[in-house]
Protein backbone atom coordinates (compact mmCIF):
# COMPACT_ATOMS: atom_id res chain seq x y z
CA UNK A 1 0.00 0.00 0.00
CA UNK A 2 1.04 3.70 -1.32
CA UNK A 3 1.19 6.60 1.23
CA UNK A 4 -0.80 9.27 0.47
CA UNK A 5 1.50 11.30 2.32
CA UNK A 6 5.41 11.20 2.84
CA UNK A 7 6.63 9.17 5.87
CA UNK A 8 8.26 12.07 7.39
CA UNK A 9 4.48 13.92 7.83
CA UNK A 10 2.75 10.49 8.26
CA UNK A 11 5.59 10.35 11.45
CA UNK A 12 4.75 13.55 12.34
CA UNK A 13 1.19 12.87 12.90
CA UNK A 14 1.02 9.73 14.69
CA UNK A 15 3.99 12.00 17.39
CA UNK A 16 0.93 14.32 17.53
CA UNK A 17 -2.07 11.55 18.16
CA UNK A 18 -2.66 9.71 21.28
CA UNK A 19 -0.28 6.63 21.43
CA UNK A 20 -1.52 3.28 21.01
CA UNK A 21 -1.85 1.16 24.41
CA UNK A 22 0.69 -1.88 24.81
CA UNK A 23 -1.85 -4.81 24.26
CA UNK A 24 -2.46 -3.00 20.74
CA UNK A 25 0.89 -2.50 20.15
CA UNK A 26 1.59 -5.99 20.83
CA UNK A 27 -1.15 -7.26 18.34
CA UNK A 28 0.38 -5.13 15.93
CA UNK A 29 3.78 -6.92 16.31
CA UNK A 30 2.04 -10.09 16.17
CA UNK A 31 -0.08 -9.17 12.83
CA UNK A 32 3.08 -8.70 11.36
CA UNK A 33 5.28 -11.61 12.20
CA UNK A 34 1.62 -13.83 11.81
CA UNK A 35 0.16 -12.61 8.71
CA UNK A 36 0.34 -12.46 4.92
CA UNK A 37 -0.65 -8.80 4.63
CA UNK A 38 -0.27 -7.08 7.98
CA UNK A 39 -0.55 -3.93 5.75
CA UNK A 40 -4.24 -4.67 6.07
CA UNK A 41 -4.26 -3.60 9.77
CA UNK A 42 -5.86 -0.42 10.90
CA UNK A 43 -2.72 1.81 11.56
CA UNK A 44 -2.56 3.58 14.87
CA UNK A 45 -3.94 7.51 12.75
CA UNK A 46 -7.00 5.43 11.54
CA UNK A 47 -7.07 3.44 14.28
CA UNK A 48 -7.12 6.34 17.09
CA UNK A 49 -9.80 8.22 14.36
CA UNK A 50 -12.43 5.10 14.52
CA UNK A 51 -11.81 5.04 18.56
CA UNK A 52 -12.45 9.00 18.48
CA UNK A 53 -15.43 8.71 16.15
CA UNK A 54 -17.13 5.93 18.22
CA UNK A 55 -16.57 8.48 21.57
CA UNK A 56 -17.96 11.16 19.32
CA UNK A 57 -21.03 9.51 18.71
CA UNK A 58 -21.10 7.89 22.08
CA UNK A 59 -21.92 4.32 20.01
CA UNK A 60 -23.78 1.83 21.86
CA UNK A 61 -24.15 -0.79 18.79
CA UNK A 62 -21.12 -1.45 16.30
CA UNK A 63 -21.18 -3.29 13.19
CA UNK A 64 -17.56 -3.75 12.09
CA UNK A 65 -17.00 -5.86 8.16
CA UNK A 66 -13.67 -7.27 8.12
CA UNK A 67 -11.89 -7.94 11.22
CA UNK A 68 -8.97 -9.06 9.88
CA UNK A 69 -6.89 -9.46 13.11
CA UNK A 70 -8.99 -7.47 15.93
CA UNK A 71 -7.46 -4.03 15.78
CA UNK A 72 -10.08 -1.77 14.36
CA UNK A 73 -12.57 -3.73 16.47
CA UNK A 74 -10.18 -3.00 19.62
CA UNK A 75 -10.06 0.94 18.64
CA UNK A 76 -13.33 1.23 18.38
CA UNK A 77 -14.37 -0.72 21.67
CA UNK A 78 -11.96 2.14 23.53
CA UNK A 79 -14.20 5.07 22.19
CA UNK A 80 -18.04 2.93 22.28
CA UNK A 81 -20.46 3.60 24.94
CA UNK A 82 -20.27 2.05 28.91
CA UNK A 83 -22.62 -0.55 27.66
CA UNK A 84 -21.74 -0.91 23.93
CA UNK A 85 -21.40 -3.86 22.06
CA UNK A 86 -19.33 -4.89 18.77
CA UNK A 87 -20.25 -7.45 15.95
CA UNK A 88 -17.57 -8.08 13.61
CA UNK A 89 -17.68 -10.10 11.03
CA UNK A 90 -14.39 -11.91 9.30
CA UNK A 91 -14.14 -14.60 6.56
CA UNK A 92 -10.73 -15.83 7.48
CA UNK A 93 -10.92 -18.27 10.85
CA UNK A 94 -6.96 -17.84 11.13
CA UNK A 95 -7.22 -14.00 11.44
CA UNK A 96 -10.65 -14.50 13.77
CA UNK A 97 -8.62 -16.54 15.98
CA UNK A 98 -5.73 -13.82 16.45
CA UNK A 99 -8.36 -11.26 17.08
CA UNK A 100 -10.65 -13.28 19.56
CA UNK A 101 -7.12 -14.17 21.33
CA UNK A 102 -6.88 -10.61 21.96
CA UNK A 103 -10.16 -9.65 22.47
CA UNK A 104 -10.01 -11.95 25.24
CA UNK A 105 -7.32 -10.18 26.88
CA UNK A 106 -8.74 -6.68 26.72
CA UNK A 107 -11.59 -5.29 28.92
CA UNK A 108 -14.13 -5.86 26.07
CA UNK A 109 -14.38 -9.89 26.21
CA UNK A 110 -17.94 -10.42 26.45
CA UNK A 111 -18.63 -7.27 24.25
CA UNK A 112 -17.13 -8.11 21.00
CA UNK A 113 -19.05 -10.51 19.17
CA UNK A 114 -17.05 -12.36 15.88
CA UNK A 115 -18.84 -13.96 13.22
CA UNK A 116 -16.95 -16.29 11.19
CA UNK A 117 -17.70 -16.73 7.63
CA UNK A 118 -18.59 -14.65 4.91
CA UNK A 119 -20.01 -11.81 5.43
CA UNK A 120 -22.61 -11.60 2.93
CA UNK A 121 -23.72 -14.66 4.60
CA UNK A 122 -23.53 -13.44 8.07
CA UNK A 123 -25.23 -9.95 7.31
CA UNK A 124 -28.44 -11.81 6.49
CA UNK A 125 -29.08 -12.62 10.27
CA UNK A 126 -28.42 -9.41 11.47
CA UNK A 127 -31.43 -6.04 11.64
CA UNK A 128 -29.45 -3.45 13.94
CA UNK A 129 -29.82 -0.65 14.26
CA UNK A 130 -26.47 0.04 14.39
CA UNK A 131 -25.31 3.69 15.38
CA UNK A 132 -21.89 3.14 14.15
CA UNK A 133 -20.43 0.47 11.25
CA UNK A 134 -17.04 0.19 9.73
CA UNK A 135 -16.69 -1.74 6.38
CA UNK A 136 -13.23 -3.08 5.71
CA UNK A 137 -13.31 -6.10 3.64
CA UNK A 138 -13.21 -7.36 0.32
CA UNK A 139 -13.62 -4.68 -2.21
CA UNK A 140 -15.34 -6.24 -4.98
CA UNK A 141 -18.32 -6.45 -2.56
CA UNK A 142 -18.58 -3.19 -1.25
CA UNK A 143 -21.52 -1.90 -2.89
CA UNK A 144 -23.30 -4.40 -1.67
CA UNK A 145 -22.35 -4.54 2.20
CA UNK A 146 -23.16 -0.62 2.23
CA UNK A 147 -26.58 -0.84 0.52
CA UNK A 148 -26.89 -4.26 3.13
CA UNK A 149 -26.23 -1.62 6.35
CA UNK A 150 -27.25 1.12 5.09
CA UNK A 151 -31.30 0.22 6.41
CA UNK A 152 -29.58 -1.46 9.20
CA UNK A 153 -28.69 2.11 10.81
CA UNK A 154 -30.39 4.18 13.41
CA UNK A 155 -30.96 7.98 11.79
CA UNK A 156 -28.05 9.88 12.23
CA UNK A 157 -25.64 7.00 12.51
CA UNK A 158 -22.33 6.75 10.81
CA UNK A 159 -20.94 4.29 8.14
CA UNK A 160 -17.38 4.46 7.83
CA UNK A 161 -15.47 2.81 4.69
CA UNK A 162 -12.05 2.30 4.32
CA UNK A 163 -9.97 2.19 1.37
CA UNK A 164 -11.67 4.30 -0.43
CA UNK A 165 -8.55 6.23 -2.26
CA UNK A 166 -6.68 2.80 -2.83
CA UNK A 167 -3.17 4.51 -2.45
CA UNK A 168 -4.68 6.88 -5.61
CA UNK A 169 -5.05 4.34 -8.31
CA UNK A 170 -8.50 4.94 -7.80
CA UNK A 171 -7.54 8.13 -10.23
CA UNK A 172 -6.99 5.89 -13.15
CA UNK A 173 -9.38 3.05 -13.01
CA UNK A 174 -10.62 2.57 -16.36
CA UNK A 175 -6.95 1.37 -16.78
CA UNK A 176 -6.11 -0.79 -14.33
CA UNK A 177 -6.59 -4.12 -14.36
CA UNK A 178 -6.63 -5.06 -10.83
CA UNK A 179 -10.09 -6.03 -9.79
CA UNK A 180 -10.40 -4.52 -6.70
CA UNK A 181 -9.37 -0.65 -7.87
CA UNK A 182 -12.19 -0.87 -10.07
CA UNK A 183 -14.55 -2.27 -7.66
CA UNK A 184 -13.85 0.63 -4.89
CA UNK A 185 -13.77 3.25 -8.06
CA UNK A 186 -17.30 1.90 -8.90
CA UNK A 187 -17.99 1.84 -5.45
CA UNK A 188 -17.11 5.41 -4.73
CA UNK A 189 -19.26 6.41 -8.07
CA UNK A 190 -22.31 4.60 -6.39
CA UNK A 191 -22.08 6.69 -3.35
CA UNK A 192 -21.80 9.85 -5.19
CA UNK A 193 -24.94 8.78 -6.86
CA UNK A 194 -26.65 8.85 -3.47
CA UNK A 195 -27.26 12.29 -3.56
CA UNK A 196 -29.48 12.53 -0.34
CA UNK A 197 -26.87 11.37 1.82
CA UNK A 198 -24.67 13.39 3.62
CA UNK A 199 -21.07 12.37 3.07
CA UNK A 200 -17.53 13.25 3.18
CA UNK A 201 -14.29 11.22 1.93
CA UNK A 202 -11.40 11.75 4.17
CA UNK A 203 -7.68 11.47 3.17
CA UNK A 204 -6.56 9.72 5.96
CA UNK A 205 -3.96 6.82 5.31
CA UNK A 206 -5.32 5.12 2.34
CA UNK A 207 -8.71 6.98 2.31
CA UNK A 208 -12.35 7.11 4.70
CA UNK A 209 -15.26 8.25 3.34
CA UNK A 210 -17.60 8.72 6.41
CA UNK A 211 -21.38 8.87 5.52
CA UNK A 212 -24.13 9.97 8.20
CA UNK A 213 -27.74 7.26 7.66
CA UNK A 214 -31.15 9.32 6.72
């Protein structure tokens, strides 16, 4: 993954944000000496954002797509309401079992619920209302989890995406090949459609577009 932004400001923001605790900074670690593509993880900027949008908000009910290995999930359980709750849902039982080994560690164990499978699968048993969801998953399905959560929301709640600049090869889509910069680029056109919703794309790391529910 591209920076949008050279290391030596990315460095310089992240000295300026709150610092991440030591059990996330240990699953960090672990992501990367565990994983395929620990570049998937939530850094600690977009990580420290979802915790500080979740306070903002005061969410009670999270919906998170793609947990990959827990540390989204574990951001936003720091900023969520006394009594909030967190679904996530992730295809991949390896990465589940990395996150639910921290999970269990932290002070959120019996409020983090995973749901192994896929998603599109798993999002047919759920009804919300959610005030908050994050979708970080496979691209190519995007337009479909969004318009899946989008009734699922309370009025006034907030769907975050992530991705949604795809290190700027979103700029030239109609020639890449790469299935998933074309999926996000159509994705990002579908949500520009929706003119009645209120939305704003946000170039943090590699892109959030945060969109408030009718």
């Amino acid at each position: 993954m591209l920076s949008l932004v050279s290391p030596e400001v990315e460095q310089y923001a992240r000295d300026n944000t709150t610092p991440l605790p030591e059990l996330l900074q240990e699953l960090s670690k672990e992501t990367y000496a565990k994983t395929a593509l620990p570049q998937m993880q939530s850094g600690p900027l977009a990580g420290q954002f979802l915790k500080t949008m979740a306070r903002v908000i005061n969410a009670a009910h999270i919906l998170e797509v793609g947990t990959f290995t827990g540390f989204s999930a574990l951001m936003m359980a720091m900023g969520m309401a006394e009594d909030g709750r967190i679904t996530t849902l992730e295809y991949d039982a390896d990465n589940a079992a990395i996150a639910r080994s921290f999970f269990d560690r932290s002070p959120f164990k019996d409020r983090i619920e995973i749901m192994v499978g896929a998603a599109a699968d798993s999002l047919k048993t759920l009804t919300g209302p959610y005030d908050l969801a994050f979708i970080d998953a496979d691209k190519t399905n995007y337009i479909h989890y969004f318009d899946t959560i989008l009734p699922m929301m309370r009025s006034g709640g907030l769907i975050m995406i992530d991705n949604v600049l795809w290190s700027g090869r979103v700029l030239h889509a109609e020639a890449e090949q790469d299935e998933s910069t074309r999926a996000i680029a159509a994705f990002n056109a579908h949500l520009r459609g929706l003119a009645e919703l209120d939305k704003v794309m946000v170039t943090l790391r590699d892109g959030i577009t945060l969109v408030v529910a009718p």
